[in-house]
N, C-alpha and C. Protein backbone atom coordinates (compact mmCIF):
# COMPACT_ATOMS: atom_id res chain seq x y z
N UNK A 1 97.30 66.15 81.52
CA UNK A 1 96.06 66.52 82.18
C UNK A 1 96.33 67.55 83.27
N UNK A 2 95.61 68.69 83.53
CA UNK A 2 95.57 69.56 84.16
C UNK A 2 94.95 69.58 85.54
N UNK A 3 95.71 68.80 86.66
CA UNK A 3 94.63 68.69 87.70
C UNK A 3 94.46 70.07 88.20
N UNK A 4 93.51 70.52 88.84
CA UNK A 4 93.40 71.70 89.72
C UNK A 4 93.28 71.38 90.94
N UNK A 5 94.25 72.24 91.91
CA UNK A 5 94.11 72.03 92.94
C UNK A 5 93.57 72.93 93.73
N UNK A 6 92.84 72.40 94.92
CA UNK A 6 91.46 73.42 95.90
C UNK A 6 92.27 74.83 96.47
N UNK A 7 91.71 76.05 96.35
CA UNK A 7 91.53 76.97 97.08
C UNK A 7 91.51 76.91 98.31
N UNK A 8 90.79 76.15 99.08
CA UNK A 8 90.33 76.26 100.28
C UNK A 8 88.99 75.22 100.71
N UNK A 9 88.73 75.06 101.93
CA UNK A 9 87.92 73.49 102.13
C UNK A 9 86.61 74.28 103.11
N UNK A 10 85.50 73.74 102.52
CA UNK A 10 84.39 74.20 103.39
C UNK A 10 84.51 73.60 104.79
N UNK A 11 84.38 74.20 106.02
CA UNK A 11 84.79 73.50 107.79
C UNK A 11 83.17 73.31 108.14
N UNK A 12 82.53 74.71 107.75
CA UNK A 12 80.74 74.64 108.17
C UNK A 12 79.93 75.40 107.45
N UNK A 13 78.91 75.14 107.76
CA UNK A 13 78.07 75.66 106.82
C UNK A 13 76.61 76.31 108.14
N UNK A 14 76.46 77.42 107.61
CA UNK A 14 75.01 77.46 108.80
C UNK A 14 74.01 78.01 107.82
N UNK A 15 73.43 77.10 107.33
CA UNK A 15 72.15 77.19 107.45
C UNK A 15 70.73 78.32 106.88
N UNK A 16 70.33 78.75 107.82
CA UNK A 16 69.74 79.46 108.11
C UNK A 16 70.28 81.01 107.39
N UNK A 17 71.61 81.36 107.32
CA UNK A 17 71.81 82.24 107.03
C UNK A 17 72.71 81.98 105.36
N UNK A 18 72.74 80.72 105.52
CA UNK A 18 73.31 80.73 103.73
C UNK A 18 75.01 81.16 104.03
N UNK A 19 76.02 81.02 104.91
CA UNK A 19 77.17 81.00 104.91
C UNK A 19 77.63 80.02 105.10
N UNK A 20 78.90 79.92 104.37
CA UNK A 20 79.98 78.59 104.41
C UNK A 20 81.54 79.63 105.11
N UNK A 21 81.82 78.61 106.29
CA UNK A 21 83.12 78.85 106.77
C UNK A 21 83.68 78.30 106.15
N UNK A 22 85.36 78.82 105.66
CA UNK A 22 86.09 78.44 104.55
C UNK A 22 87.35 78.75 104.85
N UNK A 23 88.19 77.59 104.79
CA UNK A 23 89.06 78.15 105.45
C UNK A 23 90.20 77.74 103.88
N UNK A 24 91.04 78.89 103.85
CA UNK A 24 91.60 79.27 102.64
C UNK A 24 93.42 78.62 102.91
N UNK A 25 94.01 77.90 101.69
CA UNK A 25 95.26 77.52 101.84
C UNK A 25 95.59 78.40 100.77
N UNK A 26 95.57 79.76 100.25
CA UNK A 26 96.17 80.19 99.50
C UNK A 26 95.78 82.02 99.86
N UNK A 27 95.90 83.06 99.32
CA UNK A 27 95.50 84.00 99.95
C UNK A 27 94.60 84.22 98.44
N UNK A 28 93.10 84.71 98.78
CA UNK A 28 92.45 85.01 97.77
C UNK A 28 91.97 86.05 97.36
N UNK A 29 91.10 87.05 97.45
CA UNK A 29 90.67 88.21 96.97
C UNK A 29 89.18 88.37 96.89
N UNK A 30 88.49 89.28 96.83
CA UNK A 30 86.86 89.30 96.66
C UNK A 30 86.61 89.47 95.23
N UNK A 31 85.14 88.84 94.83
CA UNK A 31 85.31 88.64 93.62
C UNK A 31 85.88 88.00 92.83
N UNK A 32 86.57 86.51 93.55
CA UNK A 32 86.96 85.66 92.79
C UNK A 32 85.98 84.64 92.25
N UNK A 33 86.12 84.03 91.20
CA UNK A 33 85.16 83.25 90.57
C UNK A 33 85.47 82.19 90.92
N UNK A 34 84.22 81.18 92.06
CA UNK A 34 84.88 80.19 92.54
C UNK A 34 83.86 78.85 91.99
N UNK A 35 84.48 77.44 92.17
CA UNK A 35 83.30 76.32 92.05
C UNK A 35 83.72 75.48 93.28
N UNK A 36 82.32 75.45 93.60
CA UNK A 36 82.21 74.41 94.72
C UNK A 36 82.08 72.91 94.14
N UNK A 37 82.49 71.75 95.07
CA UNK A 37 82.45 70.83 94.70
C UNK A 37 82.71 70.00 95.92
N UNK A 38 81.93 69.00 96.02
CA UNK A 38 81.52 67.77 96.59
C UNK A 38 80.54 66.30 96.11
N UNK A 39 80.66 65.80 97.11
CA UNK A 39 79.51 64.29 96.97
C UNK A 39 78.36 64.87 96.80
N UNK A 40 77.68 65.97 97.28
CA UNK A 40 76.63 66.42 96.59
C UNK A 40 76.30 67.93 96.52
N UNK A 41 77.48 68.46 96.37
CA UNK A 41 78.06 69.98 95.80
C UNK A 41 78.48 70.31 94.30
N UNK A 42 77.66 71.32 93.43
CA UNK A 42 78.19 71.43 92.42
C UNK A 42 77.70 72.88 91.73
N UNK A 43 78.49 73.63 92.64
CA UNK A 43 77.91 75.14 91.81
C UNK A 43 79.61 76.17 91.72
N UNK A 44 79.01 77.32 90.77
CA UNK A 44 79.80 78.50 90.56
C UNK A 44 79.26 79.88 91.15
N UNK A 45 80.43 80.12 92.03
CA UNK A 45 80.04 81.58 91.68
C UNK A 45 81.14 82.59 92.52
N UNK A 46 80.70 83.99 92.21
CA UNK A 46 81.47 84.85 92.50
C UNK A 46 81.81 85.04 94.59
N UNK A 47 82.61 85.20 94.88
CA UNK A 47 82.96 85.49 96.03
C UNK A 47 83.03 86.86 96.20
N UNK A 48 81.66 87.39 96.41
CA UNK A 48 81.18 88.84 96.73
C UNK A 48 81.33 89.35 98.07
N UNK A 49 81.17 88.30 98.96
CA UNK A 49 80.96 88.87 100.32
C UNK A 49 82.12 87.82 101.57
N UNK A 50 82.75 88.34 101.74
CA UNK A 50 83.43 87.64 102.58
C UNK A 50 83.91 88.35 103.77
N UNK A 51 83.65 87.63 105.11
CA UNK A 51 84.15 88.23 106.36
C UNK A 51 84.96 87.65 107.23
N UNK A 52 85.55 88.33 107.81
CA UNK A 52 86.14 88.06 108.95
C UNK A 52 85.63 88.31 110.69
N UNK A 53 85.77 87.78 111.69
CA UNK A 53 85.41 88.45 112.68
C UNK A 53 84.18 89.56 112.91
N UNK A 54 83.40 89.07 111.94
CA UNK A 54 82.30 90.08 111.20
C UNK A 54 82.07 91.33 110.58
N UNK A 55 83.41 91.30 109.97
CA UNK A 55 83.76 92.69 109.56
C UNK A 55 84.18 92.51 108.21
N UNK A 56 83.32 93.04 107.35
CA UNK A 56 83.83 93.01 105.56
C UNK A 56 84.88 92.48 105.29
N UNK A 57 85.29 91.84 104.40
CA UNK A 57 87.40 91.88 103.99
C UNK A 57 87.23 91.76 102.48
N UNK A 58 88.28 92.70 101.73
CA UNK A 58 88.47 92.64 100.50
C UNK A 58 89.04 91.51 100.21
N UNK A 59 90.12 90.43 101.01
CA UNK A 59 91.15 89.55 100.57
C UNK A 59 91.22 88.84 102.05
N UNK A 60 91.42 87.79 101.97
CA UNK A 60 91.74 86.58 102.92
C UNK A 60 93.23 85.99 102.94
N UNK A 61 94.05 86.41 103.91
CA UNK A 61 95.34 85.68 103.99
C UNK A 61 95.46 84.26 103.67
N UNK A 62 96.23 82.90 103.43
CA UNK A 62 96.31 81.88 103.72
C UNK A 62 96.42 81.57 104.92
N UNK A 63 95.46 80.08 105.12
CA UNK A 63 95.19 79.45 106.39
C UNK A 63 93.95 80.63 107.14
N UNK A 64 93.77 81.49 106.77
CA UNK A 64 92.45 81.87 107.31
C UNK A 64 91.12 81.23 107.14
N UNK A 65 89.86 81.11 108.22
CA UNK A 65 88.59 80.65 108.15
C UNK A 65 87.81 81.93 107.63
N UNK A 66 87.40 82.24 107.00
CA UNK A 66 86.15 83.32 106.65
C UNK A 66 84.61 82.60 106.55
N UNK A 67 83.71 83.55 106.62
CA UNK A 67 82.43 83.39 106.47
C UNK A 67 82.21 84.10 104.98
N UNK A 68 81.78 83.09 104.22
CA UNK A 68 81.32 83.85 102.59
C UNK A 68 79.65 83.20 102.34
N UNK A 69 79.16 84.37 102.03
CA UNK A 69 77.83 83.99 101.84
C UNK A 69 77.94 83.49 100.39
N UNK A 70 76.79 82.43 100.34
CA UNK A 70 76.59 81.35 98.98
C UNK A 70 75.39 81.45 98.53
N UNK A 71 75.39 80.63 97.58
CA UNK A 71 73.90 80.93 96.75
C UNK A 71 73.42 79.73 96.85
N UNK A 72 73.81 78.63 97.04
CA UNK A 72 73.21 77.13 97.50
C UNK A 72 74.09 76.48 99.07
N UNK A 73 73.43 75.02 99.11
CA UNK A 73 73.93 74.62 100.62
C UNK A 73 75.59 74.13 100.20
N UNK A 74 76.16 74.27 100.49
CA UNK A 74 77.43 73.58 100.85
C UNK A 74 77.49 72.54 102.09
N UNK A 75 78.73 71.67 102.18
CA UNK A 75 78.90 70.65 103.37
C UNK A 75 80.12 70.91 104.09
N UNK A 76 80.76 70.77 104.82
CA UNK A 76 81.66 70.19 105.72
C UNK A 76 82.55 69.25 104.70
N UNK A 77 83.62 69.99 104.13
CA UNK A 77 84.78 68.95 103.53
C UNK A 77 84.55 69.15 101.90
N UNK A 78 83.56 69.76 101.53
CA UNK A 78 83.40 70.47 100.44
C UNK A 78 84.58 71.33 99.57
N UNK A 79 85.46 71.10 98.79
CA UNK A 79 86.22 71.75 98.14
C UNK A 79 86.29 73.07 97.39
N UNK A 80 86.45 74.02 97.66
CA UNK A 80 86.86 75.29 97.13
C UNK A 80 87.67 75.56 95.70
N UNK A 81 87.57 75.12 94.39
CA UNK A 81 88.73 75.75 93.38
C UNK A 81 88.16 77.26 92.68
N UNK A 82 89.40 77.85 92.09
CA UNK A 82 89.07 78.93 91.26
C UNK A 82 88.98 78.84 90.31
N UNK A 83 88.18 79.19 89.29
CA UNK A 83 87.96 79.41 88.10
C UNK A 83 88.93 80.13 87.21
């Protein structure tokens, strides 16, 4: 059996503007095809927009927090894998 292991773990989520802080244990790239997953998380999708310090980034080091805008709510402790 093939477990997969997480990308990176949702820390927050705000709201209002539809971003999840994410903080990454691997270094990733824009445009990765990601699935969210939690107790009541369950979507796909592309990682189009991701920032830093509010400034665009093509790629996220490991152990970095970014802000990536989403297409549904995410939670706090929410799991990150790649597709």
């Amino acid at each position: 059996m093939d477990v997969k292991k997480p990308i990176g773990e949702v820390v927050h989520f705000f709201n209002n503007i539809n971003v999840a802080v994410i903080k990454f244990n691997r270094k990733v790239a824009a445009g990765t095809e990601v699935h969210f997953s939690g107790a009541t998380t369950d979507f796909k999708q592309k990682l189009d927009s991701m920032q830093l310090d509010h400034k665009e980034i093509k790629e996220v080091a490991k152990g970095k927090e970014v802000g990536v805008k989403v297409k549904d709510r995410v939670r706090a402790g929410d799991e990150v894998y790649e597709i």
